[in-house]
Every structure is written in structure tokens, then in C-alpha cells.
PDB file of N, CA and C in Angstrom:
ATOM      1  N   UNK A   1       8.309  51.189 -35.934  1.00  0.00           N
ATOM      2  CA  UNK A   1       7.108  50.391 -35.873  1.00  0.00           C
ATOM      3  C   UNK A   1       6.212  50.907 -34.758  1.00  0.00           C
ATOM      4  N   UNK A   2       4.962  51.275 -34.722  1.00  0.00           N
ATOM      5  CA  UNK A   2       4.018  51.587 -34.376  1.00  0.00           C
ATOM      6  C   UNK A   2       3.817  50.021 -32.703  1.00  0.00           C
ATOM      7  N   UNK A   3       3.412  50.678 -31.927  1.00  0.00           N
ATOM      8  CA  UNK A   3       3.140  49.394 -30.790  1.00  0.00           C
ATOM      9  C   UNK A   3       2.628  49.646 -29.992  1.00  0.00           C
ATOM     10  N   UNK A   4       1.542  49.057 -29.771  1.00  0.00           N
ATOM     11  CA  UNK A   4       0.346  49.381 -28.571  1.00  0.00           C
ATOM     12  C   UNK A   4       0.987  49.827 -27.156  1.00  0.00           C
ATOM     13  N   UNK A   5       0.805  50.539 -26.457  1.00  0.00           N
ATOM     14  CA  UNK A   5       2.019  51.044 -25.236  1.00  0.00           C
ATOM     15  C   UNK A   5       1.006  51.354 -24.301  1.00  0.00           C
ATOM     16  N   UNK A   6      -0.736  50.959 -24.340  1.00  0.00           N
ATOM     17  CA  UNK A   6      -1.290  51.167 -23.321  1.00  0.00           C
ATOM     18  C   UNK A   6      -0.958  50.721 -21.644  1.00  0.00           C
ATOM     19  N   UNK A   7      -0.411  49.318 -22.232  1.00  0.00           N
ATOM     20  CA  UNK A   7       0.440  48.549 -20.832  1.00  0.00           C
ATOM     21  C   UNK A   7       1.768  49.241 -20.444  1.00  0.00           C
ATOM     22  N   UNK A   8       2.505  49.493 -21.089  1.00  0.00           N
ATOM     23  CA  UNK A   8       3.558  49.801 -21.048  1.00  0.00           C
ATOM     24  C   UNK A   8       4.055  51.238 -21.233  1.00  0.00           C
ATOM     25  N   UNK A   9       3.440  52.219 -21.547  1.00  0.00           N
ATOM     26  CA  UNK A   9       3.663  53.467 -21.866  1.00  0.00           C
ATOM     27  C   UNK A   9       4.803  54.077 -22.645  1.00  0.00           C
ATOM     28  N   UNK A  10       4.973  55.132 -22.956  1.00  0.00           N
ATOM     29  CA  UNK A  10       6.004  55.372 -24.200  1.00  0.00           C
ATOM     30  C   UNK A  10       7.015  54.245 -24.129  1.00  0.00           C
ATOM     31  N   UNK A  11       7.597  54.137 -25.560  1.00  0.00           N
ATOM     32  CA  UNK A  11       8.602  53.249 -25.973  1.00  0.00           C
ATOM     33  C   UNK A  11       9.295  54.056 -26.301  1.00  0.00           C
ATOM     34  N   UNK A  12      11.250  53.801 -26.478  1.00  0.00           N
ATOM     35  CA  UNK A  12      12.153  54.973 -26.911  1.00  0.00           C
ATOM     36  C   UNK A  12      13.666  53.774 -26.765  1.00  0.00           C
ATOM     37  N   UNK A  13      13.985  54.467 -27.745  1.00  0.00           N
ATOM     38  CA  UNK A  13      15.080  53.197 -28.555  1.00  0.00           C
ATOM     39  C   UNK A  13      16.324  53.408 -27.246  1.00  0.00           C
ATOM     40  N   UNK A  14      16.451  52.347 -26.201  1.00  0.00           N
ATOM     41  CA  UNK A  14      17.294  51.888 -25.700  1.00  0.00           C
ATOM     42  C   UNK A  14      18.639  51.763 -25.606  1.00  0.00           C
ATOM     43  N   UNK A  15      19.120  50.882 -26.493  1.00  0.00           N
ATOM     44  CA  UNK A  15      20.416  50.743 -27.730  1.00  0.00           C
ATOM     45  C   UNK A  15      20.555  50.309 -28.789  1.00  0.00           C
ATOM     46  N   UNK A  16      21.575  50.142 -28.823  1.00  0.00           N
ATOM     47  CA  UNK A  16      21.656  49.178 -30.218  1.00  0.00           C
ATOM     48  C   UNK A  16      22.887  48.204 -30.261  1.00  0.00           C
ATOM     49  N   UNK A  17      22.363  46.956 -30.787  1.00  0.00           N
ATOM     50  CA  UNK A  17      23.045  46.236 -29.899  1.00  0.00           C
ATOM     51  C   UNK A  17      23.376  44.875 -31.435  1.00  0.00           C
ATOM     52  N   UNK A  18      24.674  44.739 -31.884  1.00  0.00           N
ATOM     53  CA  UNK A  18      24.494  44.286 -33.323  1.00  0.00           C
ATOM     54  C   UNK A  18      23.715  44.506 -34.508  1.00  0.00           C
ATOM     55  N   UNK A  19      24.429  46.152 -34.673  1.00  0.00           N
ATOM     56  CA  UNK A  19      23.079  46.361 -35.787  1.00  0.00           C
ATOM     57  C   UNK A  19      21.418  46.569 -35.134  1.00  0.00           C
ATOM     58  N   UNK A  20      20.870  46.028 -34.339  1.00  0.00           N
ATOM     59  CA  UNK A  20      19.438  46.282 -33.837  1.00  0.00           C
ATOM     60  C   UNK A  20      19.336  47.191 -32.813  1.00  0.00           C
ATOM     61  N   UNK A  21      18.113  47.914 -33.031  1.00  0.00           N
ATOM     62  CA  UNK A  21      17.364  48.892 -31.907  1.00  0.00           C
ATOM     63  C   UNK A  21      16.551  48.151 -31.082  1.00  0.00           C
ATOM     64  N   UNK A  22      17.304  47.934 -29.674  1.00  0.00           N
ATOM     65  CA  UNK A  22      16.701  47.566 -28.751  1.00  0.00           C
ATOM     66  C   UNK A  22      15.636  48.647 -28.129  1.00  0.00           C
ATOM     67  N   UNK A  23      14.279  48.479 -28.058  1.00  0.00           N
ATOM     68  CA  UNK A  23      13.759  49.619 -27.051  1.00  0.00           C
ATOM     69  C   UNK A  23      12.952  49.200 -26.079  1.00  0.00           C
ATOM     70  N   UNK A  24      12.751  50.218 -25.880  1.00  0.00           N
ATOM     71  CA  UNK A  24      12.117  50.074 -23.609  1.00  0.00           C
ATOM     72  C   UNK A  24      11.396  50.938 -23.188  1.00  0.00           C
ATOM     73  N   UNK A  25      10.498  50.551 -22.305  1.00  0.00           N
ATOM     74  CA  UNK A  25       9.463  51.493 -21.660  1.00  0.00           C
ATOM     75  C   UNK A  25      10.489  52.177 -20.731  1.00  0.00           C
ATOM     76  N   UNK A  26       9.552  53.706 -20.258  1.00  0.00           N
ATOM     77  CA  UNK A  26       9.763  54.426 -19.406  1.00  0.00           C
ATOM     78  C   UNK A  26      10.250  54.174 -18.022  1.00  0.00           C
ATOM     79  N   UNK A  27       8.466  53.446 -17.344  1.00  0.00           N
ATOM     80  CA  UNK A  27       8.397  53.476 -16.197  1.00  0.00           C
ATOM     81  C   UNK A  27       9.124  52.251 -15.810  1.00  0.00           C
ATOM     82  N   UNK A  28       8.431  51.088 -16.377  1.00  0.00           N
ATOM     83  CA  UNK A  28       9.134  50.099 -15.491  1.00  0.00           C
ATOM     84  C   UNK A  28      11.166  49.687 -16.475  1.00  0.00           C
ATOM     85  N   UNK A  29      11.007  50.137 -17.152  1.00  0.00           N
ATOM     86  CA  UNK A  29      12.207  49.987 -18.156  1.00  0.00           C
ATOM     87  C   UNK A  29      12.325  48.459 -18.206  1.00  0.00           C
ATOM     88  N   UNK A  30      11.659  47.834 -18.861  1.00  0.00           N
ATOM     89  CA  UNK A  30      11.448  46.901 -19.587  1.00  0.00           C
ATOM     90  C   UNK A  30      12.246  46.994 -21.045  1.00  0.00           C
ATOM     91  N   UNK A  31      13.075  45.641 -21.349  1.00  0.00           N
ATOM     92  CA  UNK A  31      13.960  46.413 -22.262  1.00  0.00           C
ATOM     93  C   UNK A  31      13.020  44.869 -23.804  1.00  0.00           C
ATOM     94  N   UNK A  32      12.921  45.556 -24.997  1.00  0.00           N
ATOM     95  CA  UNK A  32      12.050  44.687 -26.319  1.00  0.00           C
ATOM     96  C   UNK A  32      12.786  44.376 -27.528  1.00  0.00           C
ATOM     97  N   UNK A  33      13.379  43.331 -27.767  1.00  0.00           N
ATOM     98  CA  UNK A  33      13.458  43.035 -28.767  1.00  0.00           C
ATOM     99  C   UNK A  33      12.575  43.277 -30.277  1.00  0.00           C
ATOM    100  N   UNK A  34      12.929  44.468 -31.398  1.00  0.00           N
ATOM    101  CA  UNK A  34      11.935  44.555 -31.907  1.00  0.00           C
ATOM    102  C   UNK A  34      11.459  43.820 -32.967  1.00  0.00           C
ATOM    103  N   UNK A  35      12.768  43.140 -33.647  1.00  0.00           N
ATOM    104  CA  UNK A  35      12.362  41.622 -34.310  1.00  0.00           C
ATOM    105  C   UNK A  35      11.376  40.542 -33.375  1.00  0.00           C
ATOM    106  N   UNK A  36      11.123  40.161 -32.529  1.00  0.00           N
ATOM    107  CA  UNK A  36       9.903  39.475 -32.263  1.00  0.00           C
ATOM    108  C   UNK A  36       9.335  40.208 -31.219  1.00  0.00           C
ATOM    109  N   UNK A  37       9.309  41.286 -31.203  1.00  0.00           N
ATOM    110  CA  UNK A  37       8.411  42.053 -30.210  1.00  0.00           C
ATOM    111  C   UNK A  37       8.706  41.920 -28.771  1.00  0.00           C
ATOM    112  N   UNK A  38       9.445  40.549 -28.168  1.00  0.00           N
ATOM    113  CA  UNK A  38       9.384  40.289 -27.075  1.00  0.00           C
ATOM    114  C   UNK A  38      10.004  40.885 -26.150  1.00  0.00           C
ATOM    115  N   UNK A  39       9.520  40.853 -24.598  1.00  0.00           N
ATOM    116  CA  UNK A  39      10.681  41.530 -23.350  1.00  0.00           C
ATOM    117  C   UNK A  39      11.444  40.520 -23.467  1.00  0.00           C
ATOM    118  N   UNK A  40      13.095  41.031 -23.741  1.00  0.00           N
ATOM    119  CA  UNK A  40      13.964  40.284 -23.085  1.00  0.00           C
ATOM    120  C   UNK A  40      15.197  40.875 -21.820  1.00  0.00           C
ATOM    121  N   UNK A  41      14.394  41.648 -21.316  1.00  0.00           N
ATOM    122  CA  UNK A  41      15.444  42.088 -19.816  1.00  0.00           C
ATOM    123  C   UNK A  41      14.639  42.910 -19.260  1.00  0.00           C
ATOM    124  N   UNK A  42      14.407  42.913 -17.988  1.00  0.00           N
ATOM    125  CA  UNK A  42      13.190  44.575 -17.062  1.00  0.00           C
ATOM    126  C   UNK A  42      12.894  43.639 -16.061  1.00  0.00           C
ATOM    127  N   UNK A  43      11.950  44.352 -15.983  1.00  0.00           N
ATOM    128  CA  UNK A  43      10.700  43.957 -14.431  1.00  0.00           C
ATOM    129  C   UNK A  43       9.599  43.406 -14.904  1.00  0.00           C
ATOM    130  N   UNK A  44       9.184  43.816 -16.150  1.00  0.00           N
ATOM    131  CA  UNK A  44       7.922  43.135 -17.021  1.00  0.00           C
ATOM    132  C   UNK A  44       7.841  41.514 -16.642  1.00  0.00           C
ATOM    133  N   UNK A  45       6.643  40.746 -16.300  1.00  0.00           N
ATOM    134  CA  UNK A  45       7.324  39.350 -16.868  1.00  0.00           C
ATOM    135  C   UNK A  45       6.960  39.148 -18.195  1.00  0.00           C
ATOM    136  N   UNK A  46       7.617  37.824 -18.257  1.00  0.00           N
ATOM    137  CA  UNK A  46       7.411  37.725 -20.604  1.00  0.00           C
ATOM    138  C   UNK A  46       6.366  38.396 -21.229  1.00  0.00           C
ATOM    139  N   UNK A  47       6.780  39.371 -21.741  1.00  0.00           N
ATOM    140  CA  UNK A  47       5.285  39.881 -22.235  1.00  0.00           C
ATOM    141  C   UNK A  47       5.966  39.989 -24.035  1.00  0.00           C
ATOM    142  N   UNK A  48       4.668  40.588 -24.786  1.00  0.00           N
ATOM    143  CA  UNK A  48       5.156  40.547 -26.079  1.00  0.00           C
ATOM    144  C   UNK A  48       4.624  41.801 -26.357  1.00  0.00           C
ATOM    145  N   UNK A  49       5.108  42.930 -27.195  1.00  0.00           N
ATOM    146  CA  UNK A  49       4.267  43.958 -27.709  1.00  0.00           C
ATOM    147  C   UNK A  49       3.428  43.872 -28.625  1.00  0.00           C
ATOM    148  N   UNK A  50       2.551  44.199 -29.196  1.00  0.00           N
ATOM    149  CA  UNK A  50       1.703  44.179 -29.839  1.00  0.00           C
ATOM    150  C   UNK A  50       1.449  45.356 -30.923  1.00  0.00           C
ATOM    151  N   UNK A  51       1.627  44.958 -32.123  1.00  0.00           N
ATOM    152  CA  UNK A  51       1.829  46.276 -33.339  1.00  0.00           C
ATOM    153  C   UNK A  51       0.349  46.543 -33.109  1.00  0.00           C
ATOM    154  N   UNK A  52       0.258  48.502 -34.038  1.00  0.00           N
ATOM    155  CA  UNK A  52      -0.190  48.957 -33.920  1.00  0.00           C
ATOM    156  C   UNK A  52      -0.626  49.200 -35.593  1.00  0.00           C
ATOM    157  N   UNK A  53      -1.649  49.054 -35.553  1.00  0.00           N
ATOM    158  CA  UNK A  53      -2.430  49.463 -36.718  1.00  0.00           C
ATOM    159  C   UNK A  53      -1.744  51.052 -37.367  1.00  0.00           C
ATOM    160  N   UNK A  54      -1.028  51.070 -38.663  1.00  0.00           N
ATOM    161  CA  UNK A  54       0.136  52.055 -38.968  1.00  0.00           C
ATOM    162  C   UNK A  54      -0.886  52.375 -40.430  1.00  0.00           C
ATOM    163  N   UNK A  55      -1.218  53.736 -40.673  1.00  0.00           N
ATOM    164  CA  UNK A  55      -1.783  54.034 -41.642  1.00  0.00           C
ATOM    165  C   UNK A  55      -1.055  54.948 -42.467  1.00  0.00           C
ATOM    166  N   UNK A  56      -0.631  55.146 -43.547  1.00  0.00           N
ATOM    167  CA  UNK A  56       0.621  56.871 -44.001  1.00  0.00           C
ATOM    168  C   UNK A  56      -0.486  57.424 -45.073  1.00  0.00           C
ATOM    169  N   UNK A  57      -0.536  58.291 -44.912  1.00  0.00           N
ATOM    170  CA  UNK A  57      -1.448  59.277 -45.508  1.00  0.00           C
ATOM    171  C   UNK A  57      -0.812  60.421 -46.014  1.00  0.00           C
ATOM    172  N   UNK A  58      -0.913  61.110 -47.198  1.00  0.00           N
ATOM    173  CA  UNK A  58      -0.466  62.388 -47.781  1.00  0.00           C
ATOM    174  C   UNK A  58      -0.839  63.667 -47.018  1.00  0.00           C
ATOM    175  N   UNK A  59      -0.306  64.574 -46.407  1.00  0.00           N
ATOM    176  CA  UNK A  59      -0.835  65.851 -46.048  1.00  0.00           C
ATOM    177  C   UNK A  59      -2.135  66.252 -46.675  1.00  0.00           C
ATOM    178  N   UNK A  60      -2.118  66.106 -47.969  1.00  0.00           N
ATOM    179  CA  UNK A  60      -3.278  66.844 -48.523  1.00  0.00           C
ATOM    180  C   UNK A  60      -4.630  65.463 -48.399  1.00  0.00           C
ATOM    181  N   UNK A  61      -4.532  64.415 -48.040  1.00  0.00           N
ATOM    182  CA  UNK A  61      -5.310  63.682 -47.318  1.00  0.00           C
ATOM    183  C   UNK A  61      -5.448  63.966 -45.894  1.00  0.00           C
ATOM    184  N   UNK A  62      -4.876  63.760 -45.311  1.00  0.00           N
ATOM    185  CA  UNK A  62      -5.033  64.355 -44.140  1.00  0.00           C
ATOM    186  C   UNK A  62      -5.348  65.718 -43.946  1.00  0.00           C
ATOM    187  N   UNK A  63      -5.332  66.555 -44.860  1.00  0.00           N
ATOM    188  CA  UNK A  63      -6.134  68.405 -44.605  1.00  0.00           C
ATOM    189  C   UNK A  63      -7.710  67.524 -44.627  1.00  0.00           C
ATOM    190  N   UNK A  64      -8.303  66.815 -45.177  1.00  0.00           N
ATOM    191  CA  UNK A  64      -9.374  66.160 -45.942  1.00  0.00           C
ATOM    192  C   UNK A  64     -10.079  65.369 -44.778  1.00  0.00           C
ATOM    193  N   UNK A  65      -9.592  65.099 -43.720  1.00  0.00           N
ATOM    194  CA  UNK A  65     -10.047  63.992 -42.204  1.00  0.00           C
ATOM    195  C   UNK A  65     -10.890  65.079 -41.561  1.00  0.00           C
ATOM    196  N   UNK A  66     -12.118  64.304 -41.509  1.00  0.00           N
ATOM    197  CA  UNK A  66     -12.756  64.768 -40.657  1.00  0.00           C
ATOM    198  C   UNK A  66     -13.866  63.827 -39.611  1.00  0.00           C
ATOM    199  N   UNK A  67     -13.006  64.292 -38.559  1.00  0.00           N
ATOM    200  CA  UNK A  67     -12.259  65.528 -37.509  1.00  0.00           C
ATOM    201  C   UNK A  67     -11.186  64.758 -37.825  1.00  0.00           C
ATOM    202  N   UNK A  68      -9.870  66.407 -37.996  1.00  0.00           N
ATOM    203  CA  UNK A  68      -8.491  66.577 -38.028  1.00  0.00           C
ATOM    204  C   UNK A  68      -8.046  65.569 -37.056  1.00  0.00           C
ATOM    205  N   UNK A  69      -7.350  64.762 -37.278  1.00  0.00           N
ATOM    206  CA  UNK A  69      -6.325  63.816 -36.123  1.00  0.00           C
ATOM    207  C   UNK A  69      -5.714  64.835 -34.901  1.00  0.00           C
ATOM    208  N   UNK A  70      -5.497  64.251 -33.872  1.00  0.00           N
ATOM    209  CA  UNK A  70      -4.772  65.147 -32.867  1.00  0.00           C
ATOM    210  C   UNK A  70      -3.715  64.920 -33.057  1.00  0.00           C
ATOM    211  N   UNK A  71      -2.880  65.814 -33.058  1.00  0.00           N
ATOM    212  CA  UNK A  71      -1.177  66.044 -33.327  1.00  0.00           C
ATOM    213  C   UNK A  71      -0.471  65.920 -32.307  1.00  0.00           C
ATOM    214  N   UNK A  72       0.667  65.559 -31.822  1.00  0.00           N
ATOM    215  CA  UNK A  72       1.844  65.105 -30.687  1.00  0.00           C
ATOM    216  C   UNK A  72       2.180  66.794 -30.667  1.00  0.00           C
ATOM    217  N   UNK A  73       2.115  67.037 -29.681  1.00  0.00           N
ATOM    218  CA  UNK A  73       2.964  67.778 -28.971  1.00  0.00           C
ATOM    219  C   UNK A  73       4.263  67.979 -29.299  1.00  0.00           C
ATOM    220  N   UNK A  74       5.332  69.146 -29.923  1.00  0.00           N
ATOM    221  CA  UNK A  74       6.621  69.078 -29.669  1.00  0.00           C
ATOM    222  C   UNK A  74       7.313  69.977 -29.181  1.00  0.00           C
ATOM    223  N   UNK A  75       8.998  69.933 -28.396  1.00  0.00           N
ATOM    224  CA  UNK A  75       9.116  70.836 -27.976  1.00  0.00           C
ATOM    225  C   UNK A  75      10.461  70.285 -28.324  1.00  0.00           C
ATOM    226  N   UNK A  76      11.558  71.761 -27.877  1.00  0.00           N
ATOM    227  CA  UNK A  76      13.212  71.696 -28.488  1.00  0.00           C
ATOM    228  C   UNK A  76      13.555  70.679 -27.697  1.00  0.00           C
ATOM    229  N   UNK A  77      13.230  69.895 -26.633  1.00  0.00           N
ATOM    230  CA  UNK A  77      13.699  68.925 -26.329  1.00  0.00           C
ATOM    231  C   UNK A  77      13.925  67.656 -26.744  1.00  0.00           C
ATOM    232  N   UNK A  78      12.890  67.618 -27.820  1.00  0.00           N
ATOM    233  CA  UNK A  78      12.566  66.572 -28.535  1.00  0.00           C
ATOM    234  C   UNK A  78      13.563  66.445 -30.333  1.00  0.00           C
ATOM    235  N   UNK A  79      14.512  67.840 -29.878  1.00  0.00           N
ATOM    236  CA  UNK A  79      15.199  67.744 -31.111  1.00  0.00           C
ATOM    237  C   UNK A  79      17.013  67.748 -30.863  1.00  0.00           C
ATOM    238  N   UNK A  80      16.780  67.217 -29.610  1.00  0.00           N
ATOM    239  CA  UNK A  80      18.550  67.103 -29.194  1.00  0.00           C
ATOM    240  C   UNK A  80      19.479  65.772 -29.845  1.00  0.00           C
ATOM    241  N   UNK A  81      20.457  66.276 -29.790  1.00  0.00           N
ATOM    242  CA  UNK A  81      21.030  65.365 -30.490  1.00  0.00           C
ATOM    243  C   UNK A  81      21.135  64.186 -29.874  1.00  0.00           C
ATOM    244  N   UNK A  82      21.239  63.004 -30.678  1.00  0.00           N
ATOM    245  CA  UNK A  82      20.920  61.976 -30.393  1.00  0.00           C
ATOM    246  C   UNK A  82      22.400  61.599 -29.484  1.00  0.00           C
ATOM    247  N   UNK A  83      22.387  60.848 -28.449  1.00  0.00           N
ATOM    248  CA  UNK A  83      23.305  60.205 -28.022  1.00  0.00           C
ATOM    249  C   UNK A  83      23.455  58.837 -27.093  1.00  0.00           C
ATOM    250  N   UNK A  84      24.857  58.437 -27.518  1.00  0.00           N
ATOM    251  CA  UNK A  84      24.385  56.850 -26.544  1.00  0.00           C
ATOM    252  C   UNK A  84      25.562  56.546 -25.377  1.00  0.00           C
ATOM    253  N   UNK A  85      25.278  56.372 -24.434  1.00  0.00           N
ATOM    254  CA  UNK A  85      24.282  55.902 -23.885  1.00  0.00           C
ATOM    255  C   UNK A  85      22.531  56.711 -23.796  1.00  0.00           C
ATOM    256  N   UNK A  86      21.342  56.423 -23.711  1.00  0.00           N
ATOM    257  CA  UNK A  86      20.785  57.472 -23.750  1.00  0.00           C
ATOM    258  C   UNK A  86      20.368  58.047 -22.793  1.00  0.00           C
ATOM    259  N   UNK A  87      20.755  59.663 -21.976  1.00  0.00           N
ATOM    260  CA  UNK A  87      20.757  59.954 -20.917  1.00  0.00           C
ATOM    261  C   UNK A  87      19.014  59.864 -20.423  1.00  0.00           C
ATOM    262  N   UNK A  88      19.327  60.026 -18.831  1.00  0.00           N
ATOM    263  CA  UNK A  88      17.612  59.685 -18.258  1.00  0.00           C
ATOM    264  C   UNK A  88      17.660  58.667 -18.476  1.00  0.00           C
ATOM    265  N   UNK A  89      18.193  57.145 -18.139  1.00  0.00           N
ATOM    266  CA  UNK A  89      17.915  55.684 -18.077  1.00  0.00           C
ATOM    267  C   UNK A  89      17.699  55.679 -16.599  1.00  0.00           C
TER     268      UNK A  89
END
């Protein structure tokens, strides 16, 4: 799910904790329930996230945008295997 992270900056799945992906900001590690959006553990006080307007578009729609969307950045770091606990907490 897509979520506004201007307050909060990147989001990145935490754990998982009965079946659910708990996730959490970076800086202050604020940890979100993503069934109701809410903080439930960090430094945050109660805050709620806020979805993000999520659009899916076909490649060959998207060749068609103009101006081209800006693309994320990737690098081999971003393709390690997944593991839990997740290191860098």
C-alpha cells in the first residue's frame, strides 16, 4: 500500500507479527499497523498514515506520459535476500 511518508520518511516492513506486516519509519522508527494505518509502538505520538493516491498503468501507457514519471533509483542492495530480523534496526 502506497502511504504518504512526507512526515515520516521511507516506510519498510518491520515484521511480521500473526500473519501481518508490521512496518516503520527509518528515522524515528515508529513502528504501523497496516490494517488501520495507525502507530502502535516508536517515538511518534498517535499518529495515523495516510494512503497514497495508487494509480497501475501498462508500460505501453506509461511510454505515452508526458513528461515520463521519474523512476526510483536501484541498486544490488536493494535485491538482498530478504531476512528477519531485519538487519539496520
Amino acid at each position: 500500500m502506497p502511504f504518504d511518508v512526507t512526515d515520516t520518511g521511507p516506510l519498510f516492513v518491520g515484521l511480521c507479527k500473526n500473519g501481518h506486516m508490521i512496518v516503520a519509519d527509518r528515522k524515528p522508527k515508529t513502528f504501523f499497523q497496516p490494517t488501520t494505518f495507525e502507530s502502535i509502538i516508536g517515538p511518534l505520538p498517535p499518529y495515523t498514515l495516510t494512503m497514497a493516491y495508487l494509480q497501475i498503468l501498462s508500460w505501453s501507457e506509461v511510454k505515452q506520459l508526458s513528461p515520463l514519471p521519474a523512476i526510483a533509483q536501484v541498486t544490488e542492495h536493494d535485491f538482498r535476500a530478504f531476512e528477519l530480523p531485519i538487519p539496520d534496526l
